[in-house]
N, C-alpha and C. Protein backbone atom coordinates (compact mmCIF):
# COMPACT_ATOMS: atom_id res chain seq x y z
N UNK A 1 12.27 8.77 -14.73
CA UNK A 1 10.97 8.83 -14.09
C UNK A 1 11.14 8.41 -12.63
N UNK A 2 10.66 9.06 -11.60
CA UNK A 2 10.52 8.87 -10.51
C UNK A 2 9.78 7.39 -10.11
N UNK A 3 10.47 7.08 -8.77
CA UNK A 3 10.24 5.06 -9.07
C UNK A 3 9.04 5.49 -8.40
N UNK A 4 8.43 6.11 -7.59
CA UNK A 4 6.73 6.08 -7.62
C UNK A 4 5.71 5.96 -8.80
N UNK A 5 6.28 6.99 -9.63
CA UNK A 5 5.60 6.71 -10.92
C UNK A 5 5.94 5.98 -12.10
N UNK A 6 6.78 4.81 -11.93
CA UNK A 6 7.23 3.75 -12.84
C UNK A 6 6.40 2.76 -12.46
N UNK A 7 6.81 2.67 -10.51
CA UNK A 7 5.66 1.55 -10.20
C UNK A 7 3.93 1.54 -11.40
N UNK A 8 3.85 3.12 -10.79
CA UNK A 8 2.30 2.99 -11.20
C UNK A 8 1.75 2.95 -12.85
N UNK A 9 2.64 3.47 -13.36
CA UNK A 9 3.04 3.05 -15.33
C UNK A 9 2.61 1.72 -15.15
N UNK A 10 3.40 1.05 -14.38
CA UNK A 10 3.44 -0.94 -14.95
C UNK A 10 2.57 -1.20 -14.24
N UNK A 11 1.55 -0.63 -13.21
CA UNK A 11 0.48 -0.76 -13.00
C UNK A 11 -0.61 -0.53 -13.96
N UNK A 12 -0.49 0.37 -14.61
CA UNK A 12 -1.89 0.42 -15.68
C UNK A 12 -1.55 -0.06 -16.90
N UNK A 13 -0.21 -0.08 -17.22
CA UNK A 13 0.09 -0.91 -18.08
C UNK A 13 -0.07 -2.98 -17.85
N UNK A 14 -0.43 -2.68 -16.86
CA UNK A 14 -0.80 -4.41 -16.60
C UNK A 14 -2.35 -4.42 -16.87
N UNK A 15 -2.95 -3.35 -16.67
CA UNK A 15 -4.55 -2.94 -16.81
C UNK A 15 -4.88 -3.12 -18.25
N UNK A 16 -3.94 -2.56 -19.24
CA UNK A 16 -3.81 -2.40 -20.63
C UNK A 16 -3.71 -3.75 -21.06
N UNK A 17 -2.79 -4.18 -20.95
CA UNK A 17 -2.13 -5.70 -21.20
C UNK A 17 -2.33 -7.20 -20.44
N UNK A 18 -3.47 -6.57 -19.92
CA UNK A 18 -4.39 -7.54 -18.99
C UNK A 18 -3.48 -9.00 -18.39
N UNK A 19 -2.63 -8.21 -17.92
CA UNK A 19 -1.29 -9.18 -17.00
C UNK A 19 -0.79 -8.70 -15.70
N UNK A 20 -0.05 -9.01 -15.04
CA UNK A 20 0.70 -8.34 -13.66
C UNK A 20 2.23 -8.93 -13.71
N UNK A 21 2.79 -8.49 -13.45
CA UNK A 21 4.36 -8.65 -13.42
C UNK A 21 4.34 -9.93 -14.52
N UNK A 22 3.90 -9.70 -16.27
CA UNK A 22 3.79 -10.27 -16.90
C UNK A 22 3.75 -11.97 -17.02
N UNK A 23 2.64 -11.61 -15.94
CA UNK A 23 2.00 -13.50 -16.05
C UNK A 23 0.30 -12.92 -16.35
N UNK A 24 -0.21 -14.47 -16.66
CA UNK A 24 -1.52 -13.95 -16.70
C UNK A 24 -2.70 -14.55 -16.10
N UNK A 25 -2.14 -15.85 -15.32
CA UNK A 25 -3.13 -16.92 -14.92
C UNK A 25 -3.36 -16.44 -13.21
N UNK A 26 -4.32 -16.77 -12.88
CA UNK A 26 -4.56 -16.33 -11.13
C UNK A 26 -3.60 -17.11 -10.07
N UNK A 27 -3.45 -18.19 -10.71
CA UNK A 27 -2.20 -18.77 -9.93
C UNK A 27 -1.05 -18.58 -10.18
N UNK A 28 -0.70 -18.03 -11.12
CA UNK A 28 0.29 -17.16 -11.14
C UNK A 28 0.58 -16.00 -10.80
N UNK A 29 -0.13 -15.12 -10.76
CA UNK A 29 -0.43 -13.69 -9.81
C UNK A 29 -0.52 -13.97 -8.13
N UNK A 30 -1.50 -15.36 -8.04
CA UNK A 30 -1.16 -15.37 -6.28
C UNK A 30 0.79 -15.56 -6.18
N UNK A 31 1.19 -16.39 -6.67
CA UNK A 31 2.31 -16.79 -6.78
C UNK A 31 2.79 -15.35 -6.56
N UNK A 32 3.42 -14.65 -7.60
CA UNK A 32 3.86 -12.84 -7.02
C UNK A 32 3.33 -12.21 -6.15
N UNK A 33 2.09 -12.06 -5.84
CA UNK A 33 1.63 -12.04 -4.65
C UNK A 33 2.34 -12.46 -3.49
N UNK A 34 2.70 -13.39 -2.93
CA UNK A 34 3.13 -14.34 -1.72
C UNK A 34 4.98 -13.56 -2.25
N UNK A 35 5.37 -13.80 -3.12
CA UNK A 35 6.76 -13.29 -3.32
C UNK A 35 6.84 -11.57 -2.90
N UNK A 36 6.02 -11.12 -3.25
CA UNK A 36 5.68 -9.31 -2.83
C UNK A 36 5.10 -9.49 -1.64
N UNK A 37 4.71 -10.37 -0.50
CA UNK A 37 4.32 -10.11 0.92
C UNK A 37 6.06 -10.38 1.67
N UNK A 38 6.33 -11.20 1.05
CA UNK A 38 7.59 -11.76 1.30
C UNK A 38 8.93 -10.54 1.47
N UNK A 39 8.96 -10.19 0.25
CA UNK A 39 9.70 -8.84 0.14
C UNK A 39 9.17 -7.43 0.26
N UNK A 40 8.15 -7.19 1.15
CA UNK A 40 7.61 -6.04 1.83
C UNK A 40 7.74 -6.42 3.30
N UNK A 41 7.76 -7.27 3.79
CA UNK A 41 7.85 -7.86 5.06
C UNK A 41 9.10 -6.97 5.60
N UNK A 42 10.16 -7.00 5.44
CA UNK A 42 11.13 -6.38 6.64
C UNK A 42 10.85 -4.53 6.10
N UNK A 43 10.17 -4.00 5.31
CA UNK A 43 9.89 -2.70 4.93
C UNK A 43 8.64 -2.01 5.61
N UNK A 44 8.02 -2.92 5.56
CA UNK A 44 6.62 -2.55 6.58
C UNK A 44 7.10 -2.77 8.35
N UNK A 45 7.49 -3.47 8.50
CA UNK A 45 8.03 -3.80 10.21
C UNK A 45 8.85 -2.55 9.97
N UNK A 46 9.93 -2.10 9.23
CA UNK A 46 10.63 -0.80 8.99
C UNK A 46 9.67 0.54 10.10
N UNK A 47 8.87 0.73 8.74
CA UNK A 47 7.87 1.56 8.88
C UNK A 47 7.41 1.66 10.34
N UNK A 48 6.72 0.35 10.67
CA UNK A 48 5.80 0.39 11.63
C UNK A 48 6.76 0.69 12.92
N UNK A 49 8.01 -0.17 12.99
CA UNK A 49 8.84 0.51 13.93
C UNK A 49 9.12 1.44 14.12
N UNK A 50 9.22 2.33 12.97
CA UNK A 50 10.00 3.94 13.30
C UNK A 50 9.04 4.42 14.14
N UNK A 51 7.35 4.35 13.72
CA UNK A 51 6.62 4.68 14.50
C UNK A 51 6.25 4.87 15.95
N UNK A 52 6.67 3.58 16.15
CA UNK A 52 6.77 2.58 17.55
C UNK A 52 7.86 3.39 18.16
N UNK A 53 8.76 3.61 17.69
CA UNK A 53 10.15 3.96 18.46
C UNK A 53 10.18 5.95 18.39
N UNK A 54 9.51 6.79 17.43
CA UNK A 54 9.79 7.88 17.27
C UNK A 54 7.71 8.42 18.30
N UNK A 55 7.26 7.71 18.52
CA UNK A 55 6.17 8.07 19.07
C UNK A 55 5.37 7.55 20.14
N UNK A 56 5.55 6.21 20.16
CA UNK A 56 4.98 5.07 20.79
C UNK A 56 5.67 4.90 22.35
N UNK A 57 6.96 5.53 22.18
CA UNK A 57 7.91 5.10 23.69
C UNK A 57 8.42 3.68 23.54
N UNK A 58 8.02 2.90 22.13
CA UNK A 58 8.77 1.56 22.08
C UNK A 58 8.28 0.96 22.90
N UNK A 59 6.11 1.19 22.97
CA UNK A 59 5.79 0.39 23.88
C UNK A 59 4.50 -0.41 22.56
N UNK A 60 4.58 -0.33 21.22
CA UNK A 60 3.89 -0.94 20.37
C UNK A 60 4.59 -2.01 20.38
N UNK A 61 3.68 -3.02 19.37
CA UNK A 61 3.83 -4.39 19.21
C UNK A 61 3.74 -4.98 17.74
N UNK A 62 5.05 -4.89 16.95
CA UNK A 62 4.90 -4.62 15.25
C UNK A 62 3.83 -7.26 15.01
N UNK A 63 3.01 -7.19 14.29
CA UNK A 63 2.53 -8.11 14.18
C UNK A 63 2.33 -8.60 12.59
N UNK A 64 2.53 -9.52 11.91
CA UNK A 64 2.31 -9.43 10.98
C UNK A 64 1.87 -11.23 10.28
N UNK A 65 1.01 -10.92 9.57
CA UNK A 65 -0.16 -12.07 8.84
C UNK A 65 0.91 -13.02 8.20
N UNK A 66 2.03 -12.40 7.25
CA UNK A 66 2.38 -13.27 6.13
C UNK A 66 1.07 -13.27 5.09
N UNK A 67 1.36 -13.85 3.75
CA UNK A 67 0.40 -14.28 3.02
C UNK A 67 -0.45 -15.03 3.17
N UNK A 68 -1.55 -15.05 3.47
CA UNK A 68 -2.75 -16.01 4.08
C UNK A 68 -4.05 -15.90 3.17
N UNK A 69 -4.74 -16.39 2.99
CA UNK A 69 -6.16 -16.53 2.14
C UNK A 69 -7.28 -15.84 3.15
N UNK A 70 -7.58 -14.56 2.37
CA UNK A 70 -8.90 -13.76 3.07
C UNK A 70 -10.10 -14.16 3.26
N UNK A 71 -10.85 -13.36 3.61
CA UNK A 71 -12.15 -13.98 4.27
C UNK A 71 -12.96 -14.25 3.01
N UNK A 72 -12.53 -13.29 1.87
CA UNK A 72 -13.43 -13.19 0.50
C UNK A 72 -12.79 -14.18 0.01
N UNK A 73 -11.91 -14.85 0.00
CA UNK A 73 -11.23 -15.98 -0.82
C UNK A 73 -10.18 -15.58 -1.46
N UNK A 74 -9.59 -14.11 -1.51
CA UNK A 74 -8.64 -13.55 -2.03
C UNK A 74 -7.44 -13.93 -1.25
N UNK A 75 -6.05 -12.99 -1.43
CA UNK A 75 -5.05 -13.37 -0.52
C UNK A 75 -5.03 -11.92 -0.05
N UNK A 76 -4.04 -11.87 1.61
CA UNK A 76 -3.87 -10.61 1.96
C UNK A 76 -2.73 -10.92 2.62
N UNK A 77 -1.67 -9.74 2.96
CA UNK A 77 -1.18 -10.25 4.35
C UNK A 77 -1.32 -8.29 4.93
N UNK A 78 -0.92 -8.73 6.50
CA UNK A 78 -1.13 -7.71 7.00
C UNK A 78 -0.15 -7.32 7.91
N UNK A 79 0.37 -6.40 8.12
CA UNK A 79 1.23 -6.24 9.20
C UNK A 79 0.52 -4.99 10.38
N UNK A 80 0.56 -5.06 11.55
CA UNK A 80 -0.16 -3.94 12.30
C UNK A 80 1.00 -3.45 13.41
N UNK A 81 0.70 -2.53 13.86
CA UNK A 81 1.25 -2.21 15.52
C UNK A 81 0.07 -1.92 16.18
N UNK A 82 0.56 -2.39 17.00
CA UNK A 82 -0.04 -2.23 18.36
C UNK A 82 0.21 -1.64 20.01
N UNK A 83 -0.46 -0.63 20.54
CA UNK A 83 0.46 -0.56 21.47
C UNK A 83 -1.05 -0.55 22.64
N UNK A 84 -0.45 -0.07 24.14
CA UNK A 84 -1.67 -0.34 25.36
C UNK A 84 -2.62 0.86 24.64
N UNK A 85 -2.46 1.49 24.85
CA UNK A 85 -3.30 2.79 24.55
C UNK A 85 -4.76 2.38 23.46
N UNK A 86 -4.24 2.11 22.51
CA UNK A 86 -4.98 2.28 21.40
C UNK A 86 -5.82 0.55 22.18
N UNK A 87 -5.41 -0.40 22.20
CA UNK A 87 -6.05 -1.82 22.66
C UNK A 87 -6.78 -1.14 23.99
N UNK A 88 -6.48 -0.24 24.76
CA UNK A 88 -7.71 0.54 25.81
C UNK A 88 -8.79 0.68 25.46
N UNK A 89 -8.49 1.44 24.03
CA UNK A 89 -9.75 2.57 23.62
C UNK A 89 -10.60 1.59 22.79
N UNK A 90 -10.29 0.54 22.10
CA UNK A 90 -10.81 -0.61 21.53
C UNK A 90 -10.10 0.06 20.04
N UNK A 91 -9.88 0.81 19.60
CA UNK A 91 -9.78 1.77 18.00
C UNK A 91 -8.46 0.34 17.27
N UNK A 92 -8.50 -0.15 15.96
CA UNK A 92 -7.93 -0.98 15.37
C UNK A 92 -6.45 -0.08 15.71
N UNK A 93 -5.24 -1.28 15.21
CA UNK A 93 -4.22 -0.84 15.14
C UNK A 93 -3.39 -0.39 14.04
N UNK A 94 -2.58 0.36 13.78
CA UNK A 94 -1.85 1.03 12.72
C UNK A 94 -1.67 -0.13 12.06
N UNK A 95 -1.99 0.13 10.86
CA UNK A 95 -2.17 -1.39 9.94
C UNK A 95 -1.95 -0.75 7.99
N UNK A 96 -0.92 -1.91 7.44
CA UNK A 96 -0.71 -2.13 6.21
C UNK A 96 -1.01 -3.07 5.84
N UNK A 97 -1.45 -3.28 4.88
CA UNK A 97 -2.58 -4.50 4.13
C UNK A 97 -2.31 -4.48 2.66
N UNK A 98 -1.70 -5.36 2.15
CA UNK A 98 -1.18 -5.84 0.87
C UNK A 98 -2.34 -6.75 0.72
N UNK A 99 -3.36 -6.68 -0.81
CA UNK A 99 -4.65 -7.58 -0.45
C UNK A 99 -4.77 -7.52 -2.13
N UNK A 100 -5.09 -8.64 -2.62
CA UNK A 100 -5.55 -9.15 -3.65
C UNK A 100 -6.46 -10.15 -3.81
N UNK A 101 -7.68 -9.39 -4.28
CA UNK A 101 -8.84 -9.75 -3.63
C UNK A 101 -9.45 -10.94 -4.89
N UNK A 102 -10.44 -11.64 -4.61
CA UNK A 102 -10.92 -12.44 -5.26
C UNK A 102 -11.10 -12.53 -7.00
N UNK A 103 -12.01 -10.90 -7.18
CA UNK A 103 -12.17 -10.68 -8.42
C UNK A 103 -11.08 -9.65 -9.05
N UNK A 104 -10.21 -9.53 -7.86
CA UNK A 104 -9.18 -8.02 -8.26
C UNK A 104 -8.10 -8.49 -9.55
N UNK A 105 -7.53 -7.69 -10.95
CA UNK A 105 -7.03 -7.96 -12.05
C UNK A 105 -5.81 -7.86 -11.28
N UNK A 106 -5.62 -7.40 -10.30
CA UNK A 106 -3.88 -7.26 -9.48
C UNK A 106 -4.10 -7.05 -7.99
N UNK A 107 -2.92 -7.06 -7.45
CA UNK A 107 -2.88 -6.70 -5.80
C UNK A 107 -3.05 -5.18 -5.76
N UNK A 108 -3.41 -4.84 -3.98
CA UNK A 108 -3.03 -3.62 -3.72
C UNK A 108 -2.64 -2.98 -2.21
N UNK A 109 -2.21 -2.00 -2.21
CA UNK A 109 -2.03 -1.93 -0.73
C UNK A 109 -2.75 -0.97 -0.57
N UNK A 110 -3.03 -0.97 0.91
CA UNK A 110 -3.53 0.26 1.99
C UNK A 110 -3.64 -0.07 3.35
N UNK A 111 -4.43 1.17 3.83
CA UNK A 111 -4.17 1.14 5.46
C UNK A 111 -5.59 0.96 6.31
N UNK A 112 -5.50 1.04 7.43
CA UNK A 112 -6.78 0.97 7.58
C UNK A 112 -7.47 1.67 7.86
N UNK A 113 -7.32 3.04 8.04
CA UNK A 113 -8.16 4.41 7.67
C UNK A 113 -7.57 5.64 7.01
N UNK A 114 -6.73 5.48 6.19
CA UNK A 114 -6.09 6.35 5.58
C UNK A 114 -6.72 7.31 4.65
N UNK A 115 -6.72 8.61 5.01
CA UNK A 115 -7.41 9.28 3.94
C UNK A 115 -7.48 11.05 4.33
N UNK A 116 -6.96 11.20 5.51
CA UNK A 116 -5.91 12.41 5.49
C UNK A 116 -4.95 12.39 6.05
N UNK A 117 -4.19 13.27 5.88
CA UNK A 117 -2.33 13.73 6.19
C UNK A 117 -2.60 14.95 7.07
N UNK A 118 -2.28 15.00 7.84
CA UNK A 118 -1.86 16.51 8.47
C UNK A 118 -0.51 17.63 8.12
N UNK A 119 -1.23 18.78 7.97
CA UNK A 119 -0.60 19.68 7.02
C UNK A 119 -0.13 20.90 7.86
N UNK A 120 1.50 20.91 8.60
CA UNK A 120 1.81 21.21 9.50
C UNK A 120 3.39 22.17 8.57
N UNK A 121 3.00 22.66 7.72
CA UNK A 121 4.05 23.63 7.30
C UNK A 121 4.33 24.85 7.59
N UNK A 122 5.42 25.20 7.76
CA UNK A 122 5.36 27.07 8.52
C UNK A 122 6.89 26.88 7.83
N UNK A 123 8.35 26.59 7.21
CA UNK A 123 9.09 26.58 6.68
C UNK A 123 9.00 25.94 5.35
N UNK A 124 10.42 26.22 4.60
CA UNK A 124 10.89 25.89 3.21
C UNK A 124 11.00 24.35 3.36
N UNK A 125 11.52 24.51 4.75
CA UNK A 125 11.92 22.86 4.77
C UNK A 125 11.00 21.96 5.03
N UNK A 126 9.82 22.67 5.82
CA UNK A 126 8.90 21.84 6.68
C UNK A 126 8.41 21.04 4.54
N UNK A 127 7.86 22.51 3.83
CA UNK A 127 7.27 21.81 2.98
C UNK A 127 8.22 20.58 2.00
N UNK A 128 9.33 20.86 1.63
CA UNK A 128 10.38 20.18 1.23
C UNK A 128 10.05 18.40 1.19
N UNK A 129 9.69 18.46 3.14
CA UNK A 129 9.61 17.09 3.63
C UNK A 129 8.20 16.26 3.41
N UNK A 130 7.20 17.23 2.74
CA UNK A 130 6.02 16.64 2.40
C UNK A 130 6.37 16.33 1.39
N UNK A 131 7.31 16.24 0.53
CA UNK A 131 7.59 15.70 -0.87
C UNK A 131 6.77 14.23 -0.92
N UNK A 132 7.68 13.16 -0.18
CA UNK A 132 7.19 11.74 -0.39
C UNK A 132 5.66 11.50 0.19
N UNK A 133 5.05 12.36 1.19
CA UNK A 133 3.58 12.30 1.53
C UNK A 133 2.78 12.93 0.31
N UNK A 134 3.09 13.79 -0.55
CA UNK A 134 2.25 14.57 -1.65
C UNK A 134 2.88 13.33 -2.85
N UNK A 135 3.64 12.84 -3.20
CA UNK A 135 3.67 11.52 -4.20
C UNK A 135 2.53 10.65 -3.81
N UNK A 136 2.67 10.21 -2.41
CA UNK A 136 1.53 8.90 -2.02
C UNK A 136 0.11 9.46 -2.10
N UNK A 137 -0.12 10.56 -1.75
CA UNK A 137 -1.48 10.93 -1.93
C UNK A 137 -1.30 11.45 -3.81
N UNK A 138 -0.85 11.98 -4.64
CA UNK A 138 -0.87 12.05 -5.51
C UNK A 138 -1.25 10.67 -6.86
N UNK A 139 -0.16 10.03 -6.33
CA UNK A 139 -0.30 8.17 -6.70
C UNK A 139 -1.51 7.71 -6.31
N UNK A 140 -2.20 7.43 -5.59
CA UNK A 140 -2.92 6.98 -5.08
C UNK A 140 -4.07 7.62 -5.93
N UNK A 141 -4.24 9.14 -5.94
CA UNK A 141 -5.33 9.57 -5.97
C UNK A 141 -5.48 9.38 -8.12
N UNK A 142 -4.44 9.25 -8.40
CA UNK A 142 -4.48 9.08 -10.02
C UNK A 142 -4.89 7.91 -10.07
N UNK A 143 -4.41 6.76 -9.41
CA UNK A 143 -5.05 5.53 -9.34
C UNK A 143 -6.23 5.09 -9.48
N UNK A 144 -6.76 5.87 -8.13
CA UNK A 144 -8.69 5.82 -7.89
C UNK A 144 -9.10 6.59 -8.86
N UNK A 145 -8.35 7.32 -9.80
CA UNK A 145 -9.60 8.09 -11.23
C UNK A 145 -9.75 7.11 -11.88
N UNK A 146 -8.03 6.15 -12.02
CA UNK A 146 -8.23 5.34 -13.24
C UNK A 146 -9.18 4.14 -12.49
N UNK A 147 -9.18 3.82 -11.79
CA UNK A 147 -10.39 3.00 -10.90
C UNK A 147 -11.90 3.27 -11.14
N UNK A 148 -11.95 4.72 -11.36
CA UNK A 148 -13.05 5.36 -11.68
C UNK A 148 -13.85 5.13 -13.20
N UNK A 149 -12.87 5.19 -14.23
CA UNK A 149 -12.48 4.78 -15.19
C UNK A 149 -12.49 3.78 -16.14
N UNK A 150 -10.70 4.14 -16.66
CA UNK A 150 -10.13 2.96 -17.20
C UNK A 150 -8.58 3.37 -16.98
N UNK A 151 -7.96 2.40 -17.75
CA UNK A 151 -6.25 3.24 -17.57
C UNK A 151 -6.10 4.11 -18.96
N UNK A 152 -7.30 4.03 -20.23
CA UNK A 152 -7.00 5.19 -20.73
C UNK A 152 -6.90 6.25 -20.32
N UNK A 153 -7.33 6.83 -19.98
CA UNK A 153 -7.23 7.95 -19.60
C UNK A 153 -5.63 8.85 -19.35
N UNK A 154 -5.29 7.76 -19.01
CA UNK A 154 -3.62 8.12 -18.77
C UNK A 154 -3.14 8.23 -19.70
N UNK A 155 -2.78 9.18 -20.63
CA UNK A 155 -2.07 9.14 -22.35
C UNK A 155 -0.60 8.02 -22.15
N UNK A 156 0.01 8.56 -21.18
CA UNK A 156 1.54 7.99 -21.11
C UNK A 156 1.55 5.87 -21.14
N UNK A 157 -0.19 5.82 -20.85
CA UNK A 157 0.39 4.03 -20.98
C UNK A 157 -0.65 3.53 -22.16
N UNK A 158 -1.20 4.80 -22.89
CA UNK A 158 -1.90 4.20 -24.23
C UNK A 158 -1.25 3.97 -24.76
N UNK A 159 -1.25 2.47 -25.68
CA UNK A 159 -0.34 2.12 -26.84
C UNK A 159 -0.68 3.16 -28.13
């Protein structure tokens, strides 16, 4: 199974089994929490750099929260870039947000306006390379049904 969709298995299978990386107490989930901001930390600066460096002119500014307690009382951390341009126009900065929110049964990530891709194919290859962008919108979007939902719905994590 493709590790996008293993992640998201032991995601609804934590939904099922009303646990997260098989603990079950809230202080134990912040606990993995803070360990998963920890080990996303040099992957998101990854990210946000390539950006910075393949678009930006390497004039952004990668910034990042660490695990900190949100405004709702949940935990989040955040990592952003920043560059002059966008701090001109006032518009927020390219931002990943790992957030596990007060009443949330688990963490989650997102961005801060994410919700289309631009669809720039004219070759075999061009489409090829939307592979890992059509997983994340695919993942994501099975997610928000079962959000919609429940995680039945998914046959593959009914017991």
């Amino acid at each position: 199974m493709p590790d996008h969709l293993t992640a998201l298995r032991r995601h609804f299978a934590d939904l099922r089994d009303g646990t997260h990386g098989g603990v079950v107490t809230r202080r134990e989930k912040e606990a993995l929490f803070r360990s998963a901001a920890d080990l996303l930390d040099p992957v998101a600066r990854r990210a946000l750099t390539e950006v910075d460096d393949a678009l930006l002119a390497g004039s952004g500014t990668v910034e990042a929260s660490g695990a900190v307690r949100s405004a709702e009382g949940g935990l989040e951390a955040v990592w952003t870039l920043g560059w002059p341009e966008q701090r001109q126009t006032g518009i927020p900065p390219v931002t990943l947000r790992a957030h596990y929110g007060r009443t949330f049964h688990h963490p989650h990530l997102r961005g801060a306006t994410v919700g289309e891709w631009p669809l720039n194919v004219f070759t075999a290859e061009d489409a090829q390379a939307q592979l890992p962008t059509l997983r994340a919108i695919v993942t994501a979007d099975l997610h928000n049904l079962v959000y919609l939902r429940d995680f039945r719905i998914v046959p593959g994590v009914r017991r």
